[in-house]
N, C-alpha and C. Protein backbone atom coordinates (compact mmCIF):
# COMPACT_ATOMS: atom_id res chain seq x y z
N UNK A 1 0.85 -1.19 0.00
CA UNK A 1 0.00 0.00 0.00
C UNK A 1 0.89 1.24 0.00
N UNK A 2 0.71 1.87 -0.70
CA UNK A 2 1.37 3.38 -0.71
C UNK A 2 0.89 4.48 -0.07
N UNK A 3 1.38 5.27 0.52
CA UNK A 3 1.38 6.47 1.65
C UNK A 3 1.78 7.42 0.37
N UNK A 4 1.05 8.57 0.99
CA UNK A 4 0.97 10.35 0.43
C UNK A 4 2.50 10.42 0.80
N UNK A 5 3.05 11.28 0.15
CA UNK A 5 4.82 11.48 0.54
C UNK A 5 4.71 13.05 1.27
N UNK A 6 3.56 13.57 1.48
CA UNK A 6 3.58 14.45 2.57
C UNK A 6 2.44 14.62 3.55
N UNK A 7 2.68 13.31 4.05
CA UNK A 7 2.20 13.20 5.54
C UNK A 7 2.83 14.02 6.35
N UNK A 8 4.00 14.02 6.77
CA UNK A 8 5.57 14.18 7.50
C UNK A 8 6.50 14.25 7.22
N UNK A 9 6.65 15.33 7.21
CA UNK A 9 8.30 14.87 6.18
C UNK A 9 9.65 14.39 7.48
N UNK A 10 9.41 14.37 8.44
CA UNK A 10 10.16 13.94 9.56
C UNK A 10 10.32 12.26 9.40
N UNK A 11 8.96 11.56 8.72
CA UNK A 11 8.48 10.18 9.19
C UNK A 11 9.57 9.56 7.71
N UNK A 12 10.15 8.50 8.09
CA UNK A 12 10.38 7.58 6.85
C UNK A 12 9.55 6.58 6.14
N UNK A 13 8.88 7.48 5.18
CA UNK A 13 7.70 6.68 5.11
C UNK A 13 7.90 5.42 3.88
N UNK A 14 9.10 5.35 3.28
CA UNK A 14 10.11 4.14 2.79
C UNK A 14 9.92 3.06 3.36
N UNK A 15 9.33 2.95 4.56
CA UNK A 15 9.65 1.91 5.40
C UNK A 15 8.00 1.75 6.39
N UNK A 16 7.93 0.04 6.18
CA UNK A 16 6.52 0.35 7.25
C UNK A 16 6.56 -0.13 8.44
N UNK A 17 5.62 -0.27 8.84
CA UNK A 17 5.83 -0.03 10.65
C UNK A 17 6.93 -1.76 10.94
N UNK A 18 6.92 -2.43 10.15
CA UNK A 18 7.85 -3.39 10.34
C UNK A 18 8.99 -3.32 10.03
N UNK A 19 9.57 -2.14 9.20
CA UNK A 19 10.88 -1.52 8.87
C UNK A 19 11.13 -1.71 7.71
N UNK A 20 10.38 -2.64 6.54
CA UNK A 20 10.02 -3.35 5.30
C UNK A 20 10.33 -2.33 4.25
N UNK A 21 10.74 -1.85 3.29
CA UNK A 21 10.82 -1.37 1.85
C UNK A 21 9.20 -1.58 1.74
N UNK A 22 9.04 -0.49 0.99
CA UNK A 22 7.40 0.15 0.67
C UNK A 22 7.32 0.92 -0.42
N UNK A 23 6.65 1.22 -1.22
CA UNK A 23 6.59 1.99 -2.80
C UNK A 23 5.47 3.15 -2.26
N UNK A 24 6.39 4.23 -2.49
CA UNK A 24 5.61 5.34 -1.91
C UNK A 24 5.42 6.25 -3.72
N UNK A 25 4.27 6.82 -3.69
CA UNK A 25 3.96 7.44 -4.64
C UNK A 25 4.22 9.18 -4.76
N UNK A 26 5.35 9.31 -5.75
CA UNK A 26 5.66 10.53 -5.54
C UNK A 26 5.47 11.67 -6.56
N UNK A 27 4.66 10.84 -7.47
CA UNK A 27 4.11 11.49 -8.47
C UNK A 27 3.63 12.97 -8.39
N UNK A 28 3.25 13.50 -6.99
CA UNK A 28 2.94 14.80 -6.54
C UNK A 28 3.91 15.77 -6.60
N UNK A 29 5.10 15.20 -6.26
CA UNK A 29 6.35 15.75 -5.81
C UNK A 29 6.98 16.83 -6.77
N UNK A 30 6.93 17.84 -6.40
CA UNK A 30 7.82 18.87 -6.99
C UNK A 30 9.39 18.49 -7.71
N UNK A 31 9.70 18.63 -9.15
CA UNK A 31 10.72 18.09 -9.69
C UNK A 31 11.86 18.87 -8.78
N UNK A 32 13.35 18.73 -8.65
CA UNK A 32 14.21 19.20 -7.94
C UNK A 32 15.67 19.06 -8.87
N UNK A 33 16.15 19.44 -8.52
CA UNK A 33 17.88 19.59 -9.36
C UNK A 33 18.62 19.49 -8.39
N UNK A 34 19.37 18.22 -8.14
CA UNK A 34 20.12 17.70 -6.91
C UNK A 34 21.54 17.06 -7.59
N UNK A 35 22.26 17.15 -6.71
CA UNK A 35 23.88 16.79 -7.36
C UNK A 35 24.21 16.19 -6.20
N UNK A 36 25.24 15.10 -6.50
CA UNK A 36 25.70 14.05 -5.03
C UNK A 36 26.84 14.02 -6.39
N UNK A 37 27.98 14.21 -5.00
CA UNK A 37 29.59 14.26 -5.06
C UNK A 37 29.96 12.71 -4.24
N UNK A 38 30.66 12.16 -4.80
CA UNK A 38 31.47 10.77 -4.45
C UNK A 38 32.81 10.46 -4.10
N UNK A 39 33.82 10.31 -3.54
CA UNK A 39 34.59 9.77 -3.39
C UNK A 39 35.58 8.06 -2.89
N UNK A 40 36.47 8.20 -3.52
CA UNK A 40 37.02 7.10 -3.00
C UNK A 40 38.62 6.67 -3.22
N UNK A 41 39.20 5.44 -2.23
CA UNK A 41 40.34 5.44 -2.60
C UNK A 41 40.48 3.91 -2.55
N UNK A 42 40.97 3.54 -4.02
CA UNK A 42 41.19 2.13 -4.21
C UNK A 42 42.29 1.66 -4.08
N UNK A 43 42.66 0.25 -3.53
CA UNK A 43 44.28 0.08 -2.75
C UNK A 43 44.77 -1.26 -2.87
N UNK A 44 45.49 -1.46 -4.17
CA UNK A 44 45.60 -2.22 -4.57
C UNK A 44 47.35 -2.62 -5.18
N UNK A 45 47.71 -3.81 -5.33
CA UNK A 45 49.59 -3.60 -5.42
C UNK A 45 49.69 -3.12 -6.71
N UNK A 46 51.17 -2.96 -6.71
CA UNK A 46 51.76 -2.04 -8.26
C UNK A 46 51.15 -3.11 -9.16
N UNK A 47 51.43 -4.18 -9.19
CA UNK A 47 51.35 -5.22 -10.27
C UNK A 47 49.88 -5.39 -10.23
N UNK A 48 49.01 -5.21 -9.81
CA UNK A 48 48.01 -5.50 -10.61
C UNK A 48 47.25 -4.11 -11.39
N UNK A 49 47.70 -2.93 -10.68
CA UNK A 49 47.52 -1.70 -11.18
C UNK A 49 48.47 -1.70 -12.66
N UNK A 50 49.72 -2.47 -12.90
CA UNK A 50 49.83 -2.46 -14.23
C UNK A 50 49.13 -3.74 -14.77
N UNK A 51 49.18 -4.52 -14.38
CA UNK A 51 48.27 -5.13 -14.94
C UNK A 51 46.97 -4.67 -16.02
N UNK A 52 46.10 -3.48 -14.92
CA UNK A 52 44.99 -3.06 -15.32
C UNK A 52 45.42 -2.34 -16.84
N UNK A 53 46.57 -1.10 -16.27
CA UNK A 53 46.98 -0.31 -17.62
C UNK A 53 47.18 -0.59 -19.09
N UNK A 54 47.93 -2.08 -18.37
CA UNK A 54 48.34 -2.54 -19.88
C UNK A 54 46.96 -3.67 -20.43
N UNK A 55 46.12 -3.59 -19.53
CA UNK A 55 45.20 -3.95 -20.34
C UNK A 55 45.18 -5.83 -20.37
N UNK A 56 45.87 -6.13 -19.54
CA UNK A 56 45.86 -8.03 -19.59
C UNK A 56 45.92 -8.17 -18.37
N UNK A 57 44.45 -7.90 -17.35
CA UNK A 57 43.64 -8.12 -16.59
C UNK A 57 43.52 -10.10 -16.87
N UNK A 58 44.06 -11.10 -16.04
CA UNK A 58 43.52 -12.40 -15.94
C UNK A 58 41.73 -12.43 -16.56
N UNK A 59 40.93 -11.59 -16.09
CA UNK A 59 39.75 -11.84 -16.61
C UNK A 59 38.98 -10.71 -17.36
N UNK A 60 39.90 -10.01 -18.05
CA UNK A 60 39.17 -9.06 -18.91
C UNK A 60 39.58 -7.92 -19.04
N UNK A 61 38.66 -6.63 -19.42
CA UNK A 61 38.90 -5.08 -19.29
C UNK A 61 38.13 -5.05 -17.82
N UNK A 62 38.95 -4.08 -17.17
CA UNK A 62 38.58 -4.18 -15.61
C UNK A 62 37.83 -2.58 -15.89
């Protein structure tokens, strides 16, 4: 069953009273322009980092 997405905006309404994933309908919802920045650091030995470069990855293009 799907919930209004502005009941509350405090409430997670994603989730039902059993904590379950739920399909909330947001079809109402005002469109928005949002940006999410990522980082990371991968850590891995010299040799398989050339490995990757030169391209003869054991199982493929990595």
């Amino acid at each position: 069953m799907t919930q209004d997405i502005f009941l509350n905006s405090s409430q997670l309404i994603h989730l039902d009273p059993q904590g379950e994933a739920q399909m909330v309908d947001l079809s109402g919802k005002v469109a928005t322009v949002r940006e999410a920045v990522a980082t990371a650091r991968v850590r891995m030995l010299r040799e398989t980092f050339a490995a990757i470069e030169a391209g003869n990855a054991p199982k493929g293009n990595v």
